[in-house]
Protein backbone atom coordinates (compact mmCIF):
# COMPACT_ATOMS: atom_id res chain seq x y z
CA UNK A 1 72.44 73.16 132.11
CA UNK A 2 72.87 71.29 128.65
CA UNK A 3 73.34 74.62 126.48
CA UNK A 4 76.32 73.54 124.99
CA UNK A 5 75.61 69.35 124.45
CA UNK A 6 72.84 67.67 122.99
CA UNK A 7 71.93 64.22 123.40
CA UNK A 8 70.79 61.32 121.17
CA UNK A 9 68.98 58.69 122.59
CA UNK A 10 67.82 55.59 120.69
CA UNK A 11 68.31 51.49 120.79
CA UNK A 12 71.98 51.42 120.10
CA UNK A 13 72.64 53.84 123.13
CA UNK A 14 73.18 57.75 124.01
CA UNK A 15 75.45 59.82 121.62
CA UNK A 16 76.52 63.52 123.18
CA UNK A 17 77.78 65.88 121.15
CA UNK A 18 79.68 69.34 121.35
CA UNK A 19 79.10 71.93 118.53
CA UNK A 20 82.63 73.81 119.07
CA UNK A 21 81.08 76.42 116.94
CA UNK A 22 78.62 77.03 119.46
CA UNK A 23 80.33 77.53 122.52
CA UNK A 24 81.31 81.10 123.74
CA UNK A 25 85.57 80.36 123.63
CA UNK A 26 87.65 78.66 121.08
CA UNK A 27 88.70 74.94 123.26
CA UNK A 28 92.34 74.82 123.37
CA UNK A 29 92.59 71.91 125.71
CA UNK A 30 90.70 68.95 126.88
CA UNK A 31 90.84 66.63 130.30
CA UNK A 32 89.14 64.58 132.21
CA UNK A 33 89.34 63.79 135.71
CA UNK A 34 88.14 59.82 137.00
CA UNK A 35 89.56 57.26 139.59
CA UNK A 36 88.89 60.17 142.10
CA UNK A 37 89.18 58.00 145.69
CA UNK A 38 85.74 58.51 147.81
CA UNK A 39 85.77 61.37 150.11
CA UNK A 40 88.49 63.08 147.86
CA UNK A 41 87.72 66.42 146.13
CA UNK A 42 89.53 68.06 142.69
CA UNK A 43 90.07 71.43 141.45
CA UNK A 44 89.99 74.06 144.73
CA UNK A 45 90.89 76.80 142.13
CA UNK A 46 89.67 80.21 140.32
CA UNK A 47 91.30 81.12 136.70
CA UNK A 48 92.10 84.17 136.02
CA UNK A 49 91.09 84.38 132.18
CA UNK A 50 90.32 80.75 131.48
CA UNK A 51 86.66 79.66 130.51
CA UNK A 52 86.21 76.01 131.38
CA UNK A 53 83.20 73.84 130.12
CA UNK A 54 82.46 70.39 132.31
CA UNK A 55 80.78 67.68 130.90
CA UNK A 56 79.52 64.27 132.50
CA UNK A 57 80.84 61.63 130.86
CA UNK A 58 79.86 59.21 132.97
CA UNK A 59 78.71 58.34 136.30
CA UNK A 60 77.97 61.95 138.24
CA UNK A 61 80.40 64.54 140.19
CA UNK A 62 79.03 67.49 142.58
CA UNK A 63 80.13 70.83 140.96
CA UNK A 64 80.23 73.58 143.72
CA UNK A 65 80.93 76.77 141.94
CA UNK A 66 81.58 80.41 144.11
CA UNK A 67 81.34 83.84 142.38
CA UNK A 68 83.52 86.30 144.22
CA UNK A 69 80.20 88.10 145.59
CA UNK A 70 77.87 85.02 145.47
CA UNK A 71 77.19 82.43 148.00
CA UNK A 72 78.53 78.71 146.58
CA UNK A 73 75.96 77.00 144.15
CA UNK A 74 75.94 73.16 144.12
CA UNK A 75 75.29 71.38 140.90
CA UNK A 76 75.28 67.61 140.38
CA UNK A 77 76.43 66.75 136.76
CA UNK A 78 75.80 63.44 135.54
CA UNK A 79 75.88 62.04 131.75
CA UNK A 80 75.63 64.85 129.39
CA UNK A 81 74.99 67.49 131.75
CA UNK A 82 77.79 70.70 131.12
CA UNK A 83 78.29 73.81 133.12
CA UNK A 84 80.12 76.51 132.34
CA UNK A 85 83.04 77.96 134.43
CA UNK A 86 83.81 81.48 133.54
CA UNK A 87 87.15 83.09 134.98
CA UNK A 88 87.36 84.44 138.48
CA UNK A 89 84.56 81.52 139.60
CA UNK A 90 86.35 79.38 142.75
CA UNK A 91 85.68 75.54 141.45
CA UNK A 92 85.37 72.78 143.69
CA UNK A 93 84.56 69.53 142.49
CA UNK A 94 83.66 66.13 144.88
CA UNK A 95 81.36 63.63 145.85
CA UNK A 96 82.12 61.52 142.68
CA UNK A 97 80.17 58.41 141.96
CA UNK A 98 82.52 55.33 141.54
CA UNK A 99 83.17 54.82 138.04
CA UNK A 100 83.07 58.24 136.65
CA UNK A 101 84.67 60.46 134.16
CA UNK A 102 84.26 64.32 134.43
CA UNK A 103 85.44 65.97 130.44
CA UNK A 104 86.74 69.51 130.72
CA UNK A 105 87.15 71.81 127.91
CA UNK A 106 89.02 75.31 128.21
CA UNK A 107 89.85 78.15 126.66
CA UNK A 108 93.52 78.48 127.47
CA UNK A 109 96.17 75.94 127.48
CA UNK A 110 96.92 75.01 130.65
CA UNK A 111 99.75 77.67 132.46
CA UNK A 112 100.67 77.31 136.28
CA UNK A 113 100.17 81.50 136.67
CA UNK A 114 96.59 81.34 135.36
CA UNK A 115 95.18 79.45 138.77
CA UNK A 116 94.29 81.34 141.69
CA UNK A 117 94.59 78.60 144.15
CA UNK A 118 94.71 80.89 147.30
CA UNK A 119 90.65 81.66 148.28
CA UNK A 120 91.88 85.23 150.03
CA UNK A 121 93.61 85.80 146.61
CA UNK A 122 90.44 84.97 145.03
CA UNK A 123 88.59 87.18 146.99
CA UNK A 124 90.46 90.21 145.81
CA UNK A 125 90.71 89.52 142.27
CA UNK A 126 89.44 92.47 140.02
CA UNK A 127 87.25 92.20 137.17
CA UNK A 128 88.17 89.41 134.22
C-alpha cells in the first residue's frame, strides 16, 4: 500500500515523502479533504482519465474503491499509507477519524466533465 511514500521514523518524529519521479502520472494538482462531520462520506465519483494518489496525512479515512467488474474493496488509510485510484474506479471515502487530513494528488487538473458521478453511468463506461 506504501509504493509510492516512504517513511522516516526517528526521535524528532515521522517524515513522509513522495518521489514525484516515481509515481506512474505527472501530479498536476493537490488537495486534501479534513473537518469531514462523523457519519459524512466524500468523493461518490469515478474519473474518466484522472489517476488520483491518496495519502494519510493524519488521523485515518476508510477508502472503498469499486472496479466496474469487481466487488468494492475497503481499505483503511492512516499516516503514510497511499493508494492509488486509476480512472474508471467508483471512490467512496468515509468513516474518518476526528482530526484527520486525507492528501490527494492527480493527474489532471481538476474539470467538472472528467467525474462520473452517476454509478449507472459508471457502470457503462468503456475502457480508459
Amino acid at each position: 500500500m506504501n509504493e509510492y511514500i516512504s517513511l522516516f521514523t526517528e526521535t524528532r518524529g515521522l517524515l513522509g515523502v513522495t518521489e514525484f519521479s516515481q509515481l506512474p502520472f505527472v501530479p498536476k494538482r493537490m488537495f486534501w479533504i479534513t473537518g469531514v462531520p462523523p457519519g459524512a462520506s466524500r468523493a461518490g465519483h469515478a474519473h474518466r482519465t484522472c489517476i488520483q494518489l491518496l495519502i494519510g496525512l493524519s488521523g485515518s479515512v476508510v477508502a472503498t474503491v469499486t472496479s466496474r467488474n469487481g466487488q468494492p474493496l475497503a481499505t483503511t488509510l492512516g499516516v503514510g499509507d497511499s493508494l492509488l485510484i486509476p480512472p474508471h474506479h467508483w471512490l467512496v471515502l468515509s468513516d474518518f477519524s476526528p482530526g484527520s487530513v486525507l492528501g490527494v494528488l492527480t493527474s489532471e487538473p481538476y474539470s467538472p466533465p472528467e467525474y462520473v458521478t452517476d454509478y449507472v453511468e459508471f457502470e457503462n463506461l468503456g475502457s480508459p
